[in-house]
PDB file of N, CA and C in Angstrom:
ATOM      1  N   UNK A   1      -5.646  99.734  64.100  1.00  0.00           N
ATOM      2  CA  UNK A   1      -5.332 100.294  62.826  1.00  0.00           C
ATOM      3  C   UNK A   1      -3.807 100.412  62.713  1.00  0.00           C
ATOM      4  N   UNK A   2      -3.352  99.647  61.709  1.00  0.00           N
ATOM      5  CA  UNK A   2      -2.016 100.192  61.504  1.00  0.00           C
ATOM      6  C   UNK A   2      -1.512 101.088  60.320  1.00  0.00           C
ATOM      7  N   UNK A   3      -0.496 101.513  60.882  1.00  0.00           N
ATOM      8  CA  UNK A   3       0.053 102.847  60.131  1.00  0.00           C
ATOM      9  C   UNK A   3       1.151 102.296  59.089  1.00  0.00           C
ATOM     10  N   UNK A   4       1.679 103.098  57.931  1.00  0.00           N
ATOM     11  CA  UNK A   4       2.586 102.668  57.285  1.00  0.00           C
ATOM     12  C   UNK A   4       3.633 102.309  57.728  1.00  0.00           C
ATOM     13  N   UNK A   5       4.061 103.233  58.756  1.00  0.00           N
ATOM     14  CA  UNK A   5       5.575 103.664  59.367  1.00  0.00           C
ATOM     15  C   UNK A   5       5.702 101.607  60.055  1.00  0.00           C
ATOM     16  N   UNK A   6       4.398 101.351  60.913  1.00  0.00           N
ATOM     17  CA  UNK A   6       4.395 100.153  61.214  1.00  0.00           C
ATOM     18  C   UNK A   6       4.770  99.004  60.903  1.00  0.00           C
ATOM     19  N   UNK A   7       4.538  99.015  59.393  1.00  0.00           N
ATOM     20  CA  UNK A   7       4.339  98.373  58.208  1.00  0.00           C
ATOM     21  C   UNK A   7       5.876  97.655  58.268  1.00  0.00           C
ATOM     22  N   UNK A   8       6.905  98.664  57.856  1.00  0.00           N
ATOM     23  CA  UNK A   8       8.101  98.780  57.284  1.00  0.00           C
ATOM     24  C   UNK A   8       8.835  98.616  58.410  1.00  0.00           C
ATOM     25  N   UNK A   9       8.419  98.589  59.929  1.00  0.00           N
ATOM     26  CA  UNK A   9       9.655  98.409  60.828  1.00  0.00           C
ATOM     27  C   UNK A   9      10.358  96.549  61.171  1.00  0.00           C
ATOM     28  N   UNK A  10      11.378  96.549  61.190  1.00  0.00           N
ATOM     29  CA  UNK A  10      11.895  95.357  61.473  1.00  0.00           C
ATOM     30  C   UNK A  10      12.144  95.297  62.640  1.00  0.00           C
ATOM     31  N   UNK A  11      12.273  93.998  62.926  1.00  0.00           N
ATOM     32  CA  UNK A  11      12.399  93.564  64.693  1.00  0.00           C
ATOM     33  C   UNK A  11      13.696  93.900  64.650  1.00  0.00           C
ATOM     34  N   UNK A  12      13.606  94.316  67.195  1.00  0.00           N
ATOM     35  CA  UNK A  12      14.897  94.495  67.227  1.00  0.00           C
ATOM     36  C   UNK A  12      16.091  93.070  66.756  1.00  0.00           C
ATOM     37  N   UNK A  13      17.360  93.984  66.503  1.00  0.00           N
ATOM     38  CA  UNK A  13      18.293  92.290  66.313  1.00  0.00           C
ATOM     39  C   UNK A  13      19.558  93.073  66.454  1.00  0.00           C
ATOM     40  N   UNK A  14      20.333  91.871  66.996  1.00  0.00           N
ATOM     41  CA  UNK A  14      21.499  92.535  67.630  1.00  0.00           C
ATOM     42  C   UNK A  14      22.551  92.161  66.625  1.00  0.00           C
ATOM     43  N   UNK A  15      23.416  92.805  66.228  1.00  0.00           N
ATOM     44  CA  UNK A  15      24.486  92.970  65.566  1.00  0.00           C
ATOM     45  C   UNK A  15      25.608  91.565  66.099  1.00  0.00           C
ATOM     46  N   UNK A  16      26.048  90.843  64.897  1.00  0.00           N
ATOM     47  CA  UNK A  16      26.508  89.477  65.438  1.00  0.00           C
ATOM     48  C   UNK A  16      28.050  89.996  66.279  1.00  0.00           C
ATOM     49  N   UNK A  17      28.560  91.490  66.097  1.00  0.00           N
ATOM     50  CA  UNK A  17      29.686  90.651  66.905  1.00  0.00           C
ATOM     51  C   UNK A  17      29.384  91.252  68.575  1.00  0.00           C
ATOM     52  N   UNK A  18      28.368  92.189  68.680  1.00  0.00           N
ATOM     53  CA  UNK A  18      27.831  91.759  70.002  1.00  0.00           C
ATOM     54  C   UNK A  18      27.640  90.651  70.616  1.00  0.00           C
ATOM     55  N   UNK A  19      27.236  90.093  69.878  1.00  0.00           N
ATOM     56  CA  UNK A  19      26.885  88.469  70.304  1.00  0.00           C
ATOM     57  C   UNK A  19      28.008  87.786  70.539  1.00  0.00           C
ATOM     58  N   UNK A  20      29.118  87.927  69.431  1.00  0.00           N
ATOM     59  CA  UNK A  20      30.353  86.585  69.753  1.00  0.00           C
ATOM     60  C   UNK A  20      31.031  87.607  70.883  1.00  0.00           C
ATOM     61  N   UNK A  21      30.838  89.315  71.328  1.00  0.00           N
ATOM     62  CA  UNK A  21      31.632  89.390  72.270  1.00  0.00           C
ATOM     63  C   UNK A  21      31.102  88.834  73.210  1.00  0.00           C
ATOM     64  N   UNK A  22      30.322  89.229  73.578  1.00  0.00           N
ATOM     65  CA  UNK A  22      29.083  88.588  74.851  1.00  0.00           C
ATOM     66  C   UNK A  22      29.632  87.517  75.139  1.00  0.00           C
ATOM     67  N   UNK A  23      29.635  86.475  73.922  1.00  0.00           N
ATOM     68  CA  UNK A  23      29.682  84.819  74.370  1.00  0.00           C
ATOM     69  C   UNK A  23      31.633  84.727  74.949  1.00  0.00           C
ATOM     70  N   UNK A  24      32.000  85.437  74.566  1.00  0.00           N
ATOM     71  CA  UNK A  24      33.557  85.776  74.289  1.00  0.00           C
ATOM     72  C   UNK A  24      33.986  86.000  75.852  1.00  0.00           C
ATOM     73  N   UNK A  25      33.124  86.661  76.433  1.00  0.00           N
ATOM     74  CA  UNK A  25      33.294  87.702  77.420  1.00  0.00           C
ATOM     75  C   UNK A  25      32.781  86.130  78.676  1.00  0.00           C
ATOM     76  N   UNK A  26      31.636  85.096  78.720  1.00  0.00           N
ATOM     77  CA  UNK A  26      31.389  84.384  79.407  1.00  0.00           C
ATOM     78  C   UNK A  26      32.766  83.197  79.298  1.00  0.00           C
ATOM     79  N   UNK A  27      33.057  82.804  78.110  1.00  0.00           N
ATOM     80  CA  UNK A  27      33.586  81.681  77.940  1.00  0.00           C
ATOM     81  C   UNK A  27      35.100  82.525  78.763  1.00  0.00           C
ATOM     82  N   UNK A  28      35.699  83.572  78.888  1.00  0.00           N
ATOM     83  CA  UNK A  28      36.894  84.057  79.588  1.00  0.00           C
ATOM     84  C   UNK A  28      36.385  84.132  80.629  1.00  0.00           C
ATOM     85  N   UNK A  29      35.109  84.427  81.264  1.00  0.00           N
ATOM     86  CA  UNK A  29      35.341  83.901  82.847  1.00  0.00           C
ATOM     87  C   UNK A  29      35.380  83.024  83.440  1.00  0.00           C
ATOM     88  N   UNK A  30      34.225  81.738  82.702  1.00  0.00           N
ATOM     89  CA  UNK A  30      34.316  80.626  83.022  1.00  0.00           C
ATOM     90  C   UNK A  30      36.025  79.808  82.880  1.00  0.00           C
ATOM     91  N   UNK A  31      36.368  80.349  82.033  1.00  0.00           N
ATOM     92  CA  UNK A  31      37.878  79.683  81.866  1.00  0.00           C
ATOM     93  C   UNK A  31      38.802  79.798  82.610  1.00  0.00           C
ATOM     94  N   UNK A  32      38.771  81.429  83.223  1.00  0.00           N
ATOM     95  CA  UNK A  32      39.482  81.635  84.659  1.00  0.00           C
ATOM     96  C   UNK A  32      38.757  81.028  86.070  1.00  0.00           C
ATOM     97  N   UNK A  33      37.545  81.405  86.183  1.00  0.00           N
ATOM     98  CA  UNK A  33      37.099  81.091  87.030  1.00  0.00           C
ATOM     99  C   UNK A  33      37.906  79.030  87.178  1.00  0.00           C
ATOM    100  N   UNK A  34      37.693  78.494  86.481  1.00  0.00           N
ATOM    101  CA  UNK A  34      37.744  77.092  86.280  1.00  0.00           C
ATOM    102  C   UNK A  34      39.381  76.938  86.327  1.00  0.00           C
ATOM    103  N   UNK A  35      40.566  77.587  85.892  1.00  0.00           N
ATOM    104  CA  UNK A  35      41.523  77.216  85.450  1.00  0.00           C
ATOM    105  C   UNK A  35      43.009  77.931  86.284  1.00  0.00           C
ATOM    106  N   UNK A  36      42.239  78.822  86.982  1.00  0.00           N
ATOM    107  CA  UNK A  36      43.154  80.101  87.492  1.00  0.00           C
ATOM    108  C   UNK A  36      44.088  79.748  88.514  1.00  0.00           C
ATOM    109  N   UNK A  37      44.515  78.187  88.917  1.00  0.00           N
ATOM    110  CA  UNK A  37      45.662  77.798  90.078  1.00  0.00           C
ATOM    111  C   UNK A  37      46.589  77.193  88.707  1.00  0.00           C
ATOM    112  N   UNK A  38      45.942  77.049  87.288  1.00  0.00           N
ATOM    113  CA  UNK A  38      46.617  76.532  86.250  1.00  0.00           C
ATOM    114  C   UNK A  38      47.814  77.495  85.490  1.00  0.00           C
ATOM    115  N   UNK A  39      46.633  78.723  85.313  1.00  0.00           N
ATOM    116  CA  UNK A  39      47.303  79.770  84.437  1.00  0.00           C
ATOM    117  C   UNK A  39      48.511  80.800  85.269  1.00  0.00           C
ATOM    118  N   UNK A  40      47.724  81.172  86.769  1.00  0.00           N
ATOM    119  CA  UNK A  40      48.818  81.699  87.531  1.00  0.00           C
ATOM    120  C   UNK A  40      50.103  80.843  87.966  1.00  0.00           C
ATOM    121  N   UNK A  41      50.149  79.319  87.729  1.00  0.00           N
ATOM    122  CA  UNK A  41      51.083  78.785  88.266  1.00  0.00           C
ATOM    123  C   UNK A  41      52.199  78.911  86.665  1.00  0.00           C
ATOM    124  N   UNK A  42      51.722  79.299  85.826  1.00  0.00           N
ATOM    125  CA  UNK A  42      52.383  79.700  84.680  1.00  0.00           C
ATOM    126  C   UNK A  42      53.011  80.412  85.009  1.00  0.00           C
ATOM    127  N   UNK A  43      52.984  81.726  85.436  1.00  0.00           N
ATOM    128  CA  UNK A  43      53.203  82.733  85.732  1.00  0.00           C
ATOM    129  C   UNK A  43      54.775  82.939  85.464  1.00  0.00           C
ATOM    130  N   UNK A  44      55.685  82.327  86.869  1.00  0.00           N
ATOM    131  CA  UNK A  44      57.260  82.717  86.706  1.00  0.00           C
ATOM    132  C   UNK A  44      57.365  82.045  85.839  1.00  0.00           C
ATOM    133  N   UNK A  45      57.244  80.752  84.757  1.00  0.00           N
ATOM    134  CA  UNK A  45      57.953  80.474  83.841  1.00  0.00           C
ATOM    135  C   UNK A  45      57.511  81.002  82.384  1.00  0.00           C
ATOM    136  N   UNK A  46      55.984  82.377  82.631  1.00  0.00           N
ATOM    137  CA  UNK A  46      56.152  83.216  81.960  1.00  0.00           C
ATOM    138  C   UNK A  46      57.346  84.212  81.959  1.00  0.00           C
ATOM    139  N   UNK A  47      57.819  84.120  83.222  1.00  0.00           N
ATOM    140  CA  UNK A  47      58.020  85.748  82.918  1.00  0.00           C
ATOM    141  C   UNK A  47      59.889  85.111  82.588  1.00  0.00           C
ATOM    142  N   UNK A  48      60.602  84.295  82.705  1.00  0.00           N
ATOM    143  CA  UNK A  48      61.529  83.646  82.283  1.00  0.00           C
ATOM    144  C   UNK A  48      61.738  83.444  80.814  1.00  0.00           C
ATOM    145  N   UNK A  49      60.650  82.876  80.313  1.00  0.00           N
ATOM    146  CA  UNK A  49      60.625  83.255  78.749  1.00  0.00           C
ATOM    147  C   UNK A  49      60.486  84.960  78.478  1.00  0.00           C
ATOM    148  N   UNK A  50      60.253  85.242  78.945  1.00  0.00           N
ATOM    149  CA  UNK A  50      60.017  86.829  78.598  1.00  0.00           C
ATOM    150  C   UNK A  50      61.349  87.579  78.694  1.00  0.00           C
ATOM    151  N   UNK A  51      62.396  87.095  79.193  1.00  0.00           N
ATOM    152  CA  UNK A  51      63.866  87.841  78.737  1.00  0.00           C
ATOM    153  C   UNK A  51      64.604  87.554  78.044  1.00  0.00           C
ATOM    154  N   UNK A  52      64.818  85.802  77.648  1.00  0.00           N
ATOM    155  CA  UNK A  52      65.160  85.653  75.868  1.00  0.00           C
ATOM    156  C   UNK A  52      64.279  86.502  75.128  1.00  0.00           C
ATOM    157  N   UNK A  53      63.379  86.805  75.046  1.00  0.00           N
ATOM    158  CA  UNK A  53      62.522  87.213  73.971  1.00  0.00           C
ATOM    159  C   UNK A  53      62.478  89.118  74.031  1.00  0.00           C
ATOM    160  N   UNK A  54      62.950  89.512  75.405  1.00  0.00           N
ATOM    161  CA  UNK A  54      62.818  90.989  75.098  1.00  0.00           C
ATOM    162  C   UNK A  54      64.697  90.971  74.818  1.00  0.00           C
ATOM    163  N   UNK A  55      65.357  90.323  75.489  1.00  0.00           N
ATOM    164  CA  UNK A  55      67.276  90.254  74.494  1.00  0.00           C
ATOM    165  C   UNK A  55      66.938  90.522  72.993  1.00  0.00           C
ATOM    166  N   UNK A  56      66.424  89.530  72.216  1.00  0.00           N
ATOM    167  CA  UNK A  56      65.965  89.659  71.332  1.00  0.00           C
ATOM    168  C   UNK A  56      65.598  90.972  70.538  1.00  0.00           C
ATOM    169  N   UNK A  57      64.241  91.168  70.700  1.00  0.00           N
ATOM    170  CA  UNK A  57      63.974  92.122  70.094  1.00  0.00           C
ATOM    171  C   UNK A  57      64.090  93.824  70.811  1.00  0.00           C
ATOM    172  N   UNK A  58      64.823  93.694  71.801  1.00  0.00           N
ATOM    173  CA  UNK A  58      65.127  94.932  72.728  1.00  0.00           C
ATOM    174  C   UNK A  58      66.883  95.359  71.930  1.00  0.00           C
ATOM    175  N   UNK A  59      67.467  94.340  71.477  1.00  0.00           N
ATOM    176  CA  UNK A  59      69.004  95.092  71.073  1.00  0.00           C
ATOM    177  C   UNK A  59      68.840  95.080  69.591  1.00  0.00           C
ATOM    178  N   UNK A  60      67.750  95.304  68.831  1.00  0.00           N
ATOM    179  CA  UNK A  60      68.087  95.456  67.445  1.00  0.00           C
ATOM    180  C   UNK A  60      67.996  97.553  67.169  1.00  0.00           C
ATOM    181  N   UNK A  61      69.173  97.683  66.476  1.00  0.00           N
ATOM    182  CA  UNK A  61      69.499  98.635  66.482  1.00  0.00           C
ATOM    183  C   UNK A  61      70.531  99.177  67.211  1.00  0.00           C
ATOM    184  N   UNK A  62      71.532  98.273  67.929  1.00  0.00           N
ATOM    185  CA  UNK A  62      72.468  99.022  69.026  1.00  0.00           C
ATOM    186  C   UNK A  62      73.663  98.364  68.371  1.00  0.00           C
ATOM    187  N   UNK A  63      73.903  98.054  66.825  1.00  0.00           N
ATOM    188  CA  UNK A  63      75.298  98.049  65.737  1.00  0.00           C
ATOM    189  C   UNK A  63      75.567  96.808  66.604  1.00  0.00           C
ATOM    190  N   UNK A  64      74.541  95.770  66.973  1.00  0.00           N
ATOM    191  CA  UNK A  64      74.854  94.411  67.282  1.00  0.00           C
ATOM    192  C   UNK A  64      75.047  93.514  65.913  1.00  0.00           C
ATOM    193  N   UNK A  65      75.807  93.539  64.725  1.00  0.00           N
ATOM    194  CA  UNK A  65      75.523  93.004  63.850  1.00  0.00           C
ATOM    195  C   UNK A  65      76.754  91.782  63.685  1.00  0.00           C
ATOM    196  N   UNK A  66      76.167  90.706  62.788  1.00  0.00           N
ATOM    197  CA  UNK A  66      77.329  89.413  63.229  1.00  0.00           C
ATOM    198  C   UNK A  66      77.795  89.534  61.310  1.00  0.00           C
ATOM    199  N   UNK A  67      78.708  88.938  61.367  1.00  0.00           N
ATOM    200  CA  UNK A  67      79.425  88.278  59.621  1.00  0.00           C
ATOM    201  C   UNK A  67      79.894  89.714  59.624  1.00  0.00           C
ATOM    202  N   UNK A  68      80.188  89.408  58.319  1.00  0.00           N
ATOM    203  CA  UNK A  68      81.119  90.408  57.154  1.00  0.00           C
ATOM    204  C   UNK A  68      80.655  91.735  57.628  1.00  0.00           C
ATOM    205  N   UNK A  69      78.895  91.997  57.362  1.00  0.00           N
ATOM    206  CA  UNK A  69      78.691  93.241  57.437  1.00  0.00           C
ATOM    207  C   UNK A  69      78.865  94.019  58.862  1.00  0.00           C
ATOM    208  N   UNK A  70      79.689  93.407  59.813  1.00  0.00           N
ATOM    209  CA  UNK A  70      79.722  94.123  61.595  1.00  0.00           C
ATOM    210  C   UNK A  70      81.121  94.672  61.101  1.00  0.00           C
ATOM    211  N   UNK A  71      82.325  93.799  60.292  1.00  0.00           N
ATOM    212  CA  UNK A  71      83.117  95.114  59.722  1.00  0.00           C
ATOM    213  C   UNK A  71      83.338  95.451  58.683  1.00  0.00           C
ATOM    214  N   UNK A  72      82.714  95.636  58.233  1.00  0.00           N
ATOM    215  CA  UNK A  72      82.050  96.726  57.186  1.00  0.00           C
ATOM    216  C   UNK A  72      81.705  97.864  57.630  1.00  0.00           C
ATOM    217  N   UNK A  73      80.558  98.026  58.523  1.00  0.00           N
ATOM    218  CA  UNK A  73      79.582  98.721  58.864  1.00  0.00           C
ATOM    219  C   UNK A  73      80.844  98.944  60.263  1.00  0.00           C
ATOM    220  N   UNK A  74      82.054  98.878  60.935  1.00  0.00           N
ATOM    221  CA  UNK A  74      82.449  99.389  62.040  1.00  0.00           C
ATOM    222  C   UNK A  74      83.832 100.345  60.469  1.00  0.00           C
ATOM    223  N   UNK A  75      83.857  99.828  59.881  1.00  0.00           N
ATOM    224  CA  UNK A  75      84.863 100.778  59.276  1.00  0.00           C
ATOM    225  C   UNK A  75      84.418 101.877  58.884  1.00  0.00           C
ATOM    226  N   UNK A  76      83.023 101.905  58.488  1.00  0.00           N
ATOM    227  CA  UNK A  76      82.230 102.989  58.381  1.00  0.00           C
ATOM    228  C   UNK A  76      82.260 103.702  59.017  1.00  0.00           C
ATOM    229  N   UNK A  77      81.425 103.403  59.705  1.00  0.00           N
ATOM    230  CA  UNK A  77      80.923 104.232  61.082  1.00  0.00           C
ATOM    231  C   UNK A  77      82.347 105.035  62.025  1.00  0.00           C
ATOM    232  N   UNK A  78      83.489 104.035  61.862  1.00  0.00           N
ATOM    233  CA  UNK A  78      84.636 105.150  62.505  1.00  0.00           C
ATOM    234  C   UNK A  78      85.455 105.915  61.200  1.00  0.00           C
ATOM    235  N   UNK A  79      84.851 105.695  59.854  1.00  0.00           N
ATOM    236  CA  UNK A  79      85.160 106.694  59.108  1.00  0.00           C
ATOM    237  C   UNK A  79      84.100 108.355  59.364  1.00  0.00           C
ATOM    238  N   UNK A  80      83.114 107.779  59.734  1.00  0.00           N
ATOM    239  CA  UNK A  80      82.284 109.097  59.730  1.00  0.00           C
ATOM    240  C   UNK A  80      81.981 109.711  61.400  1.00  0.00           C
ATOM    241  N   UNK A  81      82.462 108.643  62.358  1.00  0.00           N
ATOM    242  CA  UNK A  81      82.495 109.276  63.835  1.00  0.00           C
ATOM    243  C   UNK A  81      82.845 110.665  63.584  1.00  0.00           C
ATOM    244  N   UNK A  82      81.934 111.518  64.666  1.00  0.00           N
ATOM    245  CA  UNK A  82      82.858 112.629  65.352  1.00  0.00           C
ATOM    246  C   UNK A  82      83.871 112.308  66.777  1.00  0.00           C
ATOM    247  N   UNK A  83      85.007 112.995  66.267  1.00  0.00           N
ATOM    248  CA  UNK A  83      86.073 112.874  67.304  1.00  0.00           C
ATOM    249  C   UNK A  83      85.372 112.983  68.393  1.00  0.00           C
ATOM    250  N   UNK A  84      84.803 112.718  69.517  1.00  0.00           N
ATOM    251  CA  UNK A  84      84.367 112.710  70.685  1.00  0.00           C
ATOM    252  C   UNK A  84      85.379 113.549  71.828  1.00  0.00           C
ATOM    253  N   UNK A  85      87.005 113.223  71.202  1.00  0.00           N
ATOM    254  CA  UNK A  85      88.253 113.753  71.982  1.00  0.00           C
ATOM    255  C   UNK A  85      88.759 114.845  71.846  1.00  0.00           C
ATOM    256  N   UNK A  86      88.807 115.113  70.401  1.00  0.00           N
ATOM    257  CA  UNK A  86      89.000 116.415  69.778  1.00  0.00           C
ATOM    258  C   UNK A  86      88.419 117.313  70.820  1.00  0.00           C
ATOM    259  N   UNK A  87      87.521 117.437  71.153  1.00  0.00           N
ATOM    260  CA  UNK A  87      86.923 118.559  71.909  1.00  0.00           C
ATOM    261  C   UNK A  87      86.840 119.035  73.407  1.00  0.00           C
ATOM    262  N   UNK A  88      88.350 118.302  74.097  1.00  0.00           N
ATOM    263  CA  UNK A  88      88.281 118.087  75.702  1.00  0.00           C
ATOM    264  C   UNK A  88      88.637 119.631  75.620  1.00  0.00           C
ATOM    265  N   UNK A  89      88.901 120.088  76.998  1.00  0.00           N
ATOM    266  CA  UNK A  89      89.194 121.488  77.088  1.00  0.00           C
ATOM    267  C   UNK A  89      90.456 121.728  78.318  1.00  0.00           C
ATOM    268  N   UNK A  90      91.406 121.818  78.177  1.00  0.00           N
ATOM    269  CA  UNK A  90      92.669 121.545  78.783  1.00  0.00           C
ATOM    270  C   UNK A  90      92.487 123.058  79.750  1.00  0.00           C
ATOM    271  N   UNK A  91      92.999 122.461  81.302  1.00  0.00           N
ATOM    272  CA  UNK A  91      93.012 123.168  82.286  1.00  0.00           C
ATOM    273  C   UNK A  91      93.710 124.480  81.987  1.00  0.00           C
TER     274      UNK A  91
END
């Protein structure tokens, strides 16, 4: 005998991005497993590119600026400095 509640239930089913992680999750081991004297031999000429690229985006903000606006922006900036000297304290 079936019941209403029966009636109306749908099969289990798994949510698709379970699925593409799952498949996601095999295809990255097989790829290391298979490739890993490839990718680690990358390695130091990763990490060589990796200091042009932190020069880069590691000195923006330290009044590294090129053309017209570096004096511009230095006439400024030592118009509005605080004296740093002004304030020694004599023996």
């Amino acid at each position: 005998m079936t019941t209403q509640s029966d009636a109306h239930r749908q099969p289990f089913r798994i949510p698709l991005w379970v699925g593409a992680a799952v498949f996601g999750a095999i295809a990255v081991f097989f790829l290391w497993e298979e490739h890993r004297a490839h990718l680690l031999g990358a390695l130091p000429y990763l990490l060589l590119l990796a200091c042009p690229l932190m020069h880069l985006f590691m000195h923006r903000g330290h009044g590294h600026d090129a053309g017209a606006l570096s004096s511009q922006n230095s006439d400024d900036s030592q118009a509005h400095a605080p004296d740093c000297h002004a304030r020694r304290i004599s023996p």
